[in-house]
C-alpha atoms as a PDB file:
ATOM      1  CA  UNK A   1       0.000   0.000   0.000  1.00  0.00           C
ATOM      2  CA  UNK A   2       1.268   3.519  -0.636  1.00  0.00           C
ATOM      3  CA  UNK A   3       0.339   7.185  -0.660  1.00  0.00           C
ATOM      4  CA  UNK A   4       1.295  10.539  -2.032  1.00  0.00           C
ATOM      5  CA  UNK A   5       0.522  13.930  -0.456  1.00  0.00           C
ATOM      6  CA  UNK A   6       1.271  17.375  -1.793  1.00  0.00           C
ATOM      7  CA  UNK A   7       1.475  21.018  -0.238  1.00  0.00           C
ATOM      8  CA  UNK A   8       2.655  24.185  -1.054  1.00  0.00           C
ATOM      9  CA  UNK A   9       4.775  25.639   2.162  1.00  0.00           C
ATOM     10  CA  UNK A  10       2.924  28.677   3.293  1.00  0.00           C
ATOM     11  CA  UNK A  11       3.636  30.753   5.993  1.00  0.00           C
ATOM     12  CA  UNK A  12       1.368  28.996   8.417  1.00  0.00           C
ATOM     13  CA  UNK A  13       3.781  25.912   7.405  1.00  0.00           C
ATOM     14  CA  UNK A  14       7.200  27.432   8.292  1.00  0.00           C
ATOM     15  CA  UNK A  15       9.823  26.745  11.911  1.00  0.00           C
ATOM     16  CA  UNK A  16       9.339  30.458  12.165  1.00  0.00           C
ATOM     17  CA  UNK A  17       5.593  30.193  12.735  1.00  0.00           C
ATOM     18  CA  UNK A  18       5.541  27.111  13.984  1.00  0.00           C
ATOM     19  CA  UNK A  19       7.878  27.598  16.730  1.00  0.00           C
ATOM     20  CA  UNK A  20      10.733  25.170  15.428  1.00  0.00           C
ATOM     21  CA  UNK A  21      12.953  27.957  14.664  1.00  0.00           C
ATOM     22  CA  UNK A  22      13.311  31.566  13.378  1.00  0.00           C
ATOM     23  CA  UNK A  23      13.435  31.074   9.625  1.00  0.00           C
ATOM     24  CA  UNK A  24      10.515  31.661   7.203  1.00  0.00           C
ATOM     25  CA  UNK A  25      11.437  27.566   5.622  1.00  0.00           C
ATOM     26  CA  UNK A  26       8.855  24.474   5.971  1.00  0.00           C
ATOM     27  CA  UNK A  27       8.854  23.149   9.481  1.00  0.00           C
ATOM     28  CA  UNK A  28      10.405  19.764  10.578  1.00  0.00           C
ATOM     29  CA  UNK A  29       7.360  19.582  12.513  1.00  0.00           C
ATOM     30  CA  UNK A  30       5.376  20.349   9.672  1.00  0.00           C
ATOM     31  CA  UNK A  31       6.872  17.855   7.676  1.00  0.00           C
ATOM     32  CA  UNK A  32       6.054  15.342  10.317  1.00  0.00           C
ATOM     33  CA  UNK A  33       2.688  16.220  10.022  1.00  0.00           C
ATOM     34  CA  UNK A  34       2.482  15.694   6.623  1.00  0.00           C
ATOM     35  CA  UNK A  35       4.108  12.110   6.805  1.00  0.00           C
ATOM     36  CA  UNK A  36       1.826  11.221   9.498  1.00  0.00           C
ATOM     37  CA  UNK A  37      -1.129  12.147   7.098  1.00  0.00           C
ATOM     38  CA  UNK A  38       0.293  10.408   4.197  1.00  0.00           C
ATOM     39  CA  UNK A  39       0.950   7.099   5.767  1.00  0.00           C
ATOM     40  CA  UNK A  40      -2.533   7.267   7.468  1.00  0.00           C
ATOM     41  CA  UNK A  41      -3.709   7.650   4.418  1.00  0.00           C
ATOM     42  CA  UNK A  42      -2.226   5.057   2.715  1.00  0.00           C
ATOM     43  CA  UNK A  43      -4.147   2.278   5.070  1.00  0.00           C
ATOM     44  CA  UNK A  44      -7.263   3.803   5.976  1.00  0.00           C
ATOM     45  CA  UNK A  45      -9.204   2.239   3.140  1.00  0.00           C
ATOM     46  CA  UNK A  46      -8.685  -1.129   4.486  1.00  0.00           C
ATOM     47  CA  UNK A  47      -9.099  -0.658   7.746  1.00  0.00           C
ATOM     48  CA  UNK A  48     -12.156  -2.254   9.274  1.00  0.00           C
ATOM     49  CA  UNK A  49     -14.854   0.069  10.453  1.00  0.00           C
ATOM     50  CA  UNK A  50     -14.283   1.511  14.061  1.00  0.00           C
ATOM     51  CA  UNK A  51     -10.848   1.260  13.462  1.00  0.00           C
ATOM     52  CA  UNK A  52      -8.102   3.677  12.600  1.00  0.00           C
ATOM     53  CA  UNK A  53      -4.595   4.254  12.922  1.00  0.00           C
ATOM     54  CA  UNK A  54      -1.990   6.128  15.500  1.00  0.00           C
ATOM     55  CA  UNK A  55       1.405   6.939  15.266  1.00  0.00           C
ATOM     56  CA  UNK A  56       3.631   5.869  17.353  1.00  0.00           C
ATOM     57  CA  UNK A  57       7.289   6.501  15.886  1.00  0.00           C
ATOM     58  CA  UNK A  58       9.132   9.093  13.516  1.00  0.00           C
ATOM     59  CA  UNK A  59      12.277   8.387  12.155  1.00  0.00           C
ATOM     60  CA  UNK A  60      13.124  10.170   9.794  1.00  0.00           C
ATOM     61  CA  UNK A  61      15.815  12.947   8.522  1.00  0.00           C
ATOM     62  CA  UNK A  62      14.894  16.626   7.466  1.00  0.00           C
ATOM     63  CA  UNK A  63      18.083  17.478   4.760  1.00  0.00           C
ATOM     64  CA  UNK A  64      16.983  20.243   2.624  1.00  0.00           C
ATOM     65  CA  UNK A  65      15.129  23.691   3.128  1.00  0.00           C
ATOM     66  CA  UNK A  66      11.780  24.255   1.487  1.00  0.00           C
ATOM     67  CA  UNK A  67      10.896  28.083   1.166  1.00  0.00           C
ATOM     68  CA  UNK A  68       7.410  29.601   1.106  1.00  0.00           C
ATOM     69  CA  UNK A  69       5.423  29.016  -1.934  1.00  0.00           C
ATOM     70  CA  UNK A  70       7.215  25.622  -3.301  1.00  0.00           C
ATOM     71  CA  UNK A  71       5.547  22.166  -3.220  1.00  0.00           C
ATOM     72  CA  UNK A  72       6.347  19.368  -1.059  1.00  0.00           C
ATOM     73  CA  UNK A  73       5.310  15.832  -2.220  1.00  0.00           C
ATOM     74  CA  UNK A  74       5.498  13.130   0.372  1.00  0.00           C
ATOM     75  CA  UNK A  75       5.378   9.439  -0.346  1.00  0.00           C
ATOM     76  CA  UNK A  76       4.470   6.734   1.833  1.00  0.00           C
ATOM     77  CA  UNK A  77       4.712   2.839   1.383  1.00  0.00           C
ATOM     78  CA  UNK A  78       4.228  -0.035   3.719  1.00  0.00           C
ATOM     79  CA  UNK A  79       6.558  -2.101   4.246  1.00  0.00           C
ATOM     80  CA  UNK A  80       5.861  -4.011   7.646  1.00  0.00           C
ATOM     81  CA  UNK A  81       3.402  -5.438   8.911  1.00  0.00           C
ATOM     82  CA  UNK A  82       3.100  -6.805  12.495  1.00  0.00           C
ATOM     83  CA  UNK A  83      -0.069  -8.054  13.700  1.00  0.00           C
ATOM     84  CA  UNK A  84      -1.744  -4.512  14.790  1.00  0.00           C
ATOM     85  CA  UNK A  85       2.097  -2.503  13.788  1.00  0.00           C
ATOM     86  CA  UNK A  86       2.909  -0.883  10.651  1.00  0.00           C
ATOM     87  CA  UNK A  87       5.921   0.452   9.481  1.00  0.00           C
ATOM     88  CA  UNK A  88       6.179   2.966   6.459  1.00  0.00           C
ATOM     89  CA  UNK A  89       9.009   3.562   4.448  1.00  0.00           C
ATOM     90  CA  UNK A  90       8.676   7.591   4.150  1.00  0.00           C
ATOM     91  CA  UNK A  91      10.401  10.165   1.442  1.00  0.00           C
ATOM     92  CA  UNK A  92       9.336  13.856   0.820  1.00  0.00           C
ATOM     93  CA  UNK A  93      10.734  16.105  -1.745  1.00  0.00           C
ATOM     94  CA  UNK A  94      10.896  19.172  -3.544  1.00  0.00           C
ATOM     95  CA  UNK A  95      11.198  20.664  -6.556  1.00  0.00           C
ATOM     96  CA  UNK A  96      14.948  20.304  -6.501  1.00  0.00           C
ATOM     97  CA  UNK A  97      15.145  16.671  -5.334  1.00  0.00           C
ATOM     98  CA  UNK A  98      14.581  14.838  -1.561  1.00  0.00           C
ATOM     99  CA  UNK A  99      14.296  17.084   1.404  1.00  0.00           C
ATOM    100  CA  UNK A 100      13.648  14.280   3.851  1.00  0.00           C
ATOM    101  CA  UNK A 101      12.988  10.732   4.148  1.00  0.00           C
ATOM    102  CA  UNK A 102      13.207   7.783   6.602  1.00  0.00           C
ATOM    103  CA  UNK A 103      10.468   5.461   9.190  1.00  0.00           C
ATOM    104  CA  UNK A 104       7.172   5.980  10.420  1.00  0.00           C
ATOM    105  CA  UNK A 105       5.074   3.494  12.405  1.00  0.00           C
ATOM    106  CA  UNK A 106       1.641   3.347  13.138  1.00  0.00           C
ATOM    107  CA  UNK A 107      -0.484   0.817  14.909  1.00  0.00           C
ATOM    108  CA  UNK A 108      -4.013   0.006  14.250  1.00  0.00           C
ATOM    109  CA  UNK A 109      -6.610   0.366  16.891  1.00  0.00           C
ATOM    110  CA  UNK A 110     -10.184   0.397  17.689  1.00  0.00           C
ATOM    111  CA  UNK A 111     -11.801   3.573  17.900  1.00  0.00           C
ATOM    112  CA  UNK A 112     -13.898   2.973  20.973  1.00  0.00           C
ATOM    113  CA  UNK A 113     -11.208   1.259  23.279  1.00  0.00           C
ATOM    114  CA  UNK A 114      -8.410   3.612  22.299  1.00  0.00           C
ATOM    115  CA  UNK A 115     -10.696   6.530  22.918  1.00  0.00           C
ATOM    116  CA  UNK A 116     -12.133   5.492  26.360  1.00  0.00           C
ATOM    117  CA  UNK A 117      -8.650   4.769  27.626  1.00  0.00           C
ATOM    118  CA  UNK A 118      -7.712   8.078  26.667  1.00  0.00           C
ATOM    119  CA  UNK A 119     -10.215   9.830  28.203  1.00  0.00           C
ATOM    120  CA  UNK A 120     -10.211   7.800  31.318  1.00  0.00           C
ATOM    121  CA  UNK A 121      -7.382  10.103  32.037  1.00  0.00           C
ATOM    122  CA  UNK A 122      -9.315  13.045  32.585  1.00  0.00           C
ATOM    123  CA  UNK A 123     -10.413  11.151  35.964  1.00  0.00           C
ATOM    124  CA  UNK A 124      -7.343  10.338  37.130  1.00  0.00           C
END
């Protein structure tokens, strides 16, 4: 299974704004995100209904820059799978070639139970 995501960096999307640094460039954190969203998107439409997916783990590098107004394109593919544990090979790019790449895991869980357990927290 594999997906592809795209953005433009916009200011909303940089360290600067973010609060990962002081330059106007995409944030690592915002790069995250968009990894995250690519690999989740990459299972959801075999998931079983009630389920979804978390993440758990980030590995992965940030080498290159991205400034405002250039697209990002972020590819993810499974490659392991684990009983409930997924692992993604991940790789996001620019224009002028890879800006970041590496592992992201996710683990499948039901809806109900992982959102109770959550919550229960609010009472402790």
């Amino acid at each position: 299974m594999k997906a592809e995501k795209r953005i433009t960096v916009r200011q909303e999307d940089t360290a600067e704004m973010v609060g990962s640094g002081t330059l106007p460039v995409l944030a690592t954190p915002r790069m995250i995100a968009l990894i995250e969203a690519t690999a989740s998107a990459a299972v959801a439409p075999e998931l079983e209904p009630g389920t979804s997916t978390v993440g758990t783990l980030v590995n992965v590098s940030h080498t290159s820059a991205t400034p405002i107004g250039m697209e990002v394109v972020c590819t993810a593919e499974l490659v392991e799978v684990d009983r409930r544990r997924l692992v993604f090979k991940v790789e996001v790019s620019d224009a002028s070639g890879p800006i970041g790449s590496g592992a992201h895991e996710r683990f499948v869980v039901n809806d109900e139970k992982f959102m109770s357990k959550a919550e229960s927290k609010l009472g402790a």
